[in-house]
C-alpha atoms as a PDB file:
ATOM      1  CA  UNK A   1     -24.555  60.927   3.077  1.00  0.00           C
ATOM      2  CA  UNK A   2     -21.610  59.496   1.700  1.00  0.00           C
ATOM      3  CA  UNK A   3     -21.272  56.022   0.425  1.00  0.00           C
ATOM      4  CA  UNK A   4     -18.582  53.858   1.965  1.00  0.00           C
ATOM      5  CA  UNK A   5     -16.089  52.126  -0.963  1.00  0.00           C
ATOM      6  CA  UNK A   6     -16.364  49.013  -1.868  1.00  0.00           C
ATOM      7  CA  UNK A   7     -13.889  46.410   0.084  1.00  0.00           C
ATOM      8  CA  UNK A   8     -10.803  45.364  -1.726  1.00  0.00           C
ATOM      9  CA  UNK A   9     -10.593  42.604  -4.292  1.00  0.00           C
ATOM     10  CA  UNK A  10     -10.430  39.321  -2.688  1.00  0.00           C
ATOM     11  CA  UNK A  11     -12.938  40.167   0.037  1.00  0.00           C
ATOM     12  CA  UNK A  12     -12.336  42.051   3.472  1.00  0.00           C
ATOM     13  CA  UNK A  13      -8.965  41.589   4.857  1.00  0.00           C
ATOM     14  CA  UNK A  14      -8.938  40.069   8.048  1.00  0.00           C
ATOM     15  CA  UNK A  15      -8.773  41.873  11.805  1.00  0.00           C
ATOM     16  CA  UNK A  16      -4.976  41.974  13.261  1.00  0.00           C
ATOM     17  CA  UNK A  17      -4.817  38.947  15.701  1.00  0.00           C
ATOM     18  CA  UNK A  18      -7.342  37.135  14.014  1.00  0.00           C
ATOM     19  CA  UNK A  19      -6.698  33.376  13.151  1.00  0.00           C
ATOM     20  CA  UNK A  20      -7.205  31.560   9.998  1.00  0.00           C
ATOM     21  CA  UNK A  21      -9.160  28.637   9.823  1.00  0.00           C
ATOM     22  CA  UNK A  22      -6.986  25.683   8.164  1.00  0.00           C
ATOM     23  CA  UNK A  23      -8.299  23.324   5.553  1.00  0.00           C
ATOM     24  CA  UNK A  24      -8.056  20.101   6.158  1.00  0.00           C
ATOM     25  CA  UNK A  25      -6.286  17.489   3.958  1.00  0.00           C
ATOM     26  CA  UNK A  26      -6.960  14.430   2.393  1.00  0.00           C
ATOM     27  CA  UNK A  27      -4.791  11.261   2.285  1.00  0.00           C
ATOM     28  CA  UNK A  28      -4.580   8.421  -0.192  1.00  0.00           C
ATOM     29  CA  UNK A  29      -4.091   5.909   2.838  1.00  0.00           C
ATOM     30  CA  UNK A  30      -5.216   5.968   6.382  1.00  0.00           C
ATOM     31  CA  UNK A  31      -2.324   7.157   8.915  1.00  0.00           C
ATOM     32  CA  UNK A  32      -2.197   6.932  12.557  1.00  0.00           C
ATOM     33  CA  UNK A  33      -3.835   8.968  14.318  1.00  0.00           C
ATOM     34  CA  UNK A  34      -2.182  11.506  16.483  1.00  0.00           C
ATOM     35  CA  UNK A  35      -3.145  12.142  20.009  1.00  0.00           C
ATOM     36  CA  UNK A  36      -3.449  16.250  20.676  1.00  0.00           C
ATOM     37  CA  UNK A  37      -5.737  18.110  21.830  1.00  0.00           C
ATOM     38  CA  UNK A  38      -6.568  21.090  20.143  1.00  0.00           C
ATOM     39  CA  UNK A  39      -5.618  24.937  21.601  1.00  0.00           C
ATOM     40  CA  UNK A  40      -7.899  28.063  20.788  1.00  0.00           C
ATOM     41  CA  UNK A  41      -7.511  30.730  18.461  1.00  0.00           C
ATOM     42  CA  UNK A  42      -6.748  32.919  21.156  1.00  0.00           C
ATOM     43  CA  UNK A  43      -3.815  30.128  22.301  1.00  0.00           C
ATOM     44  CA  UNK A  44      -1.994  30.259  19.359  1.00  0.00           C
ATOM     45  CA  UNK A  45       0.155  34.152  19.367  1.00  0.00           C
ATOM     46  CA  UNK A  46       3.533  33.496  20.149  1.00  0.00           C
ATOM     47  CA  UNK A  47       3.955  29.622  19.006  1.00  0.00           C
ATOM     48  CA  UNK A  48       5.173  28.200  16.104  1.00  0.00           C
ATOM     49  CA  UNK A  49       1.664  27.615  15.112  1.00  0.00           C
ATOM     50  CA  UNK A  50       1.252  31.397  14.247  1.00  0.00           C
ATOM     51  CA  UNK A  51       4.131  31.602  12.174  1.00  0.00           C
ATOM     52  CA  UNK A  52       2.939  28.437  10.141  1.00  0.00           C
ATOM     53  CA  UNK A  53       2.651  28.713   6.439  1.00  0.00           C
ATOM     54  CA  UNK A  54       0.867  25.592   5.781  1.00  0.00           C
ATOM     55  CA  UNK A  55       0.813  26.640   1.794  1.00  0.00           C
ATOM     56  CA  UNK A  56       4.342  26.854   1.804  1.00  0.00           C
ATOM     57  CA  UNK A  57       4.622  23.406   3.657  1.00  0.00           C
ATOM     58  CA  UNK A  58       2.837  21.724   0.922  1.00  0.00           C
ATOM     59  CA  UNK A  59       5.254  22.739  -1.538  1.00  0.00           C
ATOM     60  CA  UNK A  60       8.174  21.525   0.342  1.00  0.00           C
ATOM     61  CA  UNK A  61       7.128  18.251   1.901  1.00  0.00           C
ATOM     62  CA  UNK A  62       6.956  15.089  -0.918  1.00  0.00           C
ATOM     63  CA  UNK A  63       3.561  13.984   0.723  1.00  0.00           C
ATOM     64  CA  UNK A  64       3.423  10.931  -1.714  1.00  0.00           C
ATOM     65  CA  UNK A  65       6.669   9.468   0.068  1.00  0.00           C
ATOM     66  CA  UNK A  66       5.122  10.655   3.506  1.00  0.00           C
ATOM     67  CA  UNK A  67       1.761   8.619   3.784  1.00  0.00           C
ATOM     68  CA  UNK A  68       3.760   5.840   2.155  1.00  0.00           C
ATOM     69  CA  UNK A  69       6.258   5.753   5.097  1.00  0.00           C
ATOM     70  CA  UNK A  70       3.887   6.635   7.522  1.00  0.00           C
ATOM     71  CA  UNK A  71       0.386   4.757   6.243  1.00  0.00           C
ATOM     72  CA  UNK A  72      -0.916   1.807   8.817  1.00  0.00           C
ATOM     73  CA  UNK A  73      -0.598  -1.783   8.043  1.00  0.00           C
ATOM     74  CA  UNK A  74      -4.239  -2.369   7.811  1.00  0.00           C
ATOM     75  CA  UNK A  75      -5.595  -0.621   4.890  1.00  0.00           C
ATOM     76  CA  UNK A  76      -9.314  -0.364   4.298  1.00  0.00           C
ATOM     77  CA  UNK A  77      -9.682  -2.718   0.850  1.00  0.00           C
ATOM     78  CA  UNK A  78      -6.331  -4.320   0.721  1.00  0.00           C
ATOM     79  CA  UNK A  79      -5.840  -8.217   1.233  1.00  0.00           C
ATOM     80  CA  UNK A  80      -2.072  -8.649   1.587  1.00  0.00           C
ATOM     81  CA  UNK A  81       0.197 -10.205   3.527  1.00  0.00           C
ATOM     82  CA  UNK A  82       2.937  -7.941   4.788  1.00  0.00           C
ATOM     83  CA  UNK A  83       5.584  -9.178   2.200  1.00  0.00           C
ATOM     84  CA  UNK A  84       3.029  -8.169  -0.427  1.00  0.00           C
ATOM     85  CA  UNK A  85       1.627 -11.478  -1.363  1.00  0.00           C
ATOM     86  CA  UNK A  86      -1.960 -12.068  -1.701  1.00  0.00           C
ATOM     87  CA  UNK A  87      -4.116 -13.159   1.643  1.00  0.00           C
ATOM     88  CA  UNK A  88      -5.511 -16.600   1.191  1.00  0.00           C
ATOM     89  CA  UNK A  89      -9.452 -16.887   2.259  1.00  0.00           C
ATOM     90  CA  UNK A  90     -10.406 -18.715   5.617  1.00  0.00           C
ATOM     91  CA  UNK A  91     -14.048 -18.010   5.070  1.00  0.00           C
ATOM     92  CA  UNK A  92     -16.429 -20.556   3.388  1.00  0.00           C
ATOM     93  CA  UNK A  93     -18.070 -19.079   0.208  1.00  0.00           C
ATOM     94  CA  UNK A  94     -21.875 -17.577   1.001  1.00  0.00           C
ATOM     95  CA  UNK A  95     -24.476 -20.394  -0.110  1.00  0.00           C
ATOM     96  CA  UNK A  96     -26.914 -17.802  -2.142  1.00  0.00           C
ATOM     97  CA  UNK A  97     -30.399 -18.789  -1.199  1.00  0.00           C
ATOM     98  CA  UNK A  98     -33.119 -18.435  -3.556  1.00  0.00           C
ATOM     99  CA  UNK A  99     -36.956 -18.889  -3.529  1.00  0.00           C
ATOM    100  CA  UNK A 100     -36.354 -22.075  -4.680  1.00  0.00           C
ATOM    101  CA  UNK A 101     -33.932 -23.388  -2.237  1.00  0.00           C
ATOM    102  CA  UNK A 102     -36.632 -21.640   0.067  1.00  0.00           C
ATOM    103  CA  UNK A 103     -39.210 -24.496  -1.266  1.00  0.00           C
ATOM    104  CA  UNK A 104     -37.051 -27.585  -1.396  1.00  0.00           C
ATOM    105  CA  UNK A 105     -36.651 -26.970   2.449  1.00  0.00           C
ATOM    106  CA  UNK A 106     -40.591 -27.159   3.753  1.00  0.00           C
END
């Protein structure tokens, strides 16, 4: 019996029609989120999502500038006002309590 050849370099090519899973990609800042809900594979020949080259897209788009115009005012870890300055405290500082405190009160 004869041995099949090896697949090409890069691994096996994939099946006419088939679609390519997308990676996903990480922002410096959170952005809104978008409301969509998502097609199938099989939903996707003859939009502009088939003709998508999202490596191409990368290159073109300044994605620094875009999460900066597009980020949401609250920011996980950031204290500032809106014009930048820094957001004063309304809280009361947290009273540690130790096992001595714990004494003095029975």
């Amino acid at each position: 019996m004869a041995v099949p050849p090896p697949p090409p370099p890069g691994g096996v090519p994939p099946m006419p029609g088939s679609v390519t899973i997308k990676k996903s990609v990480q922002t410096k800042y959170r952005l809104p989120a978008l409301n969509w809900i998502a097609i199938k594979p099989n939903q996707i020949r003859g939009t502009v999502f088939s003709e998508l080259d999202d490596e191409k897209l990368m290159t073109e788009i300044d994605f620094g500038q875009f999460e900066e115009t597009f980020k949401t005012k609250a920011q996980p870890g950031t204290n500032l006002k809106r014009n930048g300055t820094p957001r004063m405290s309304t809280r009361a500082p947290k009273k540690e309590i130790g096992r001595a405190s714990c004494r003095e009160r029975v």
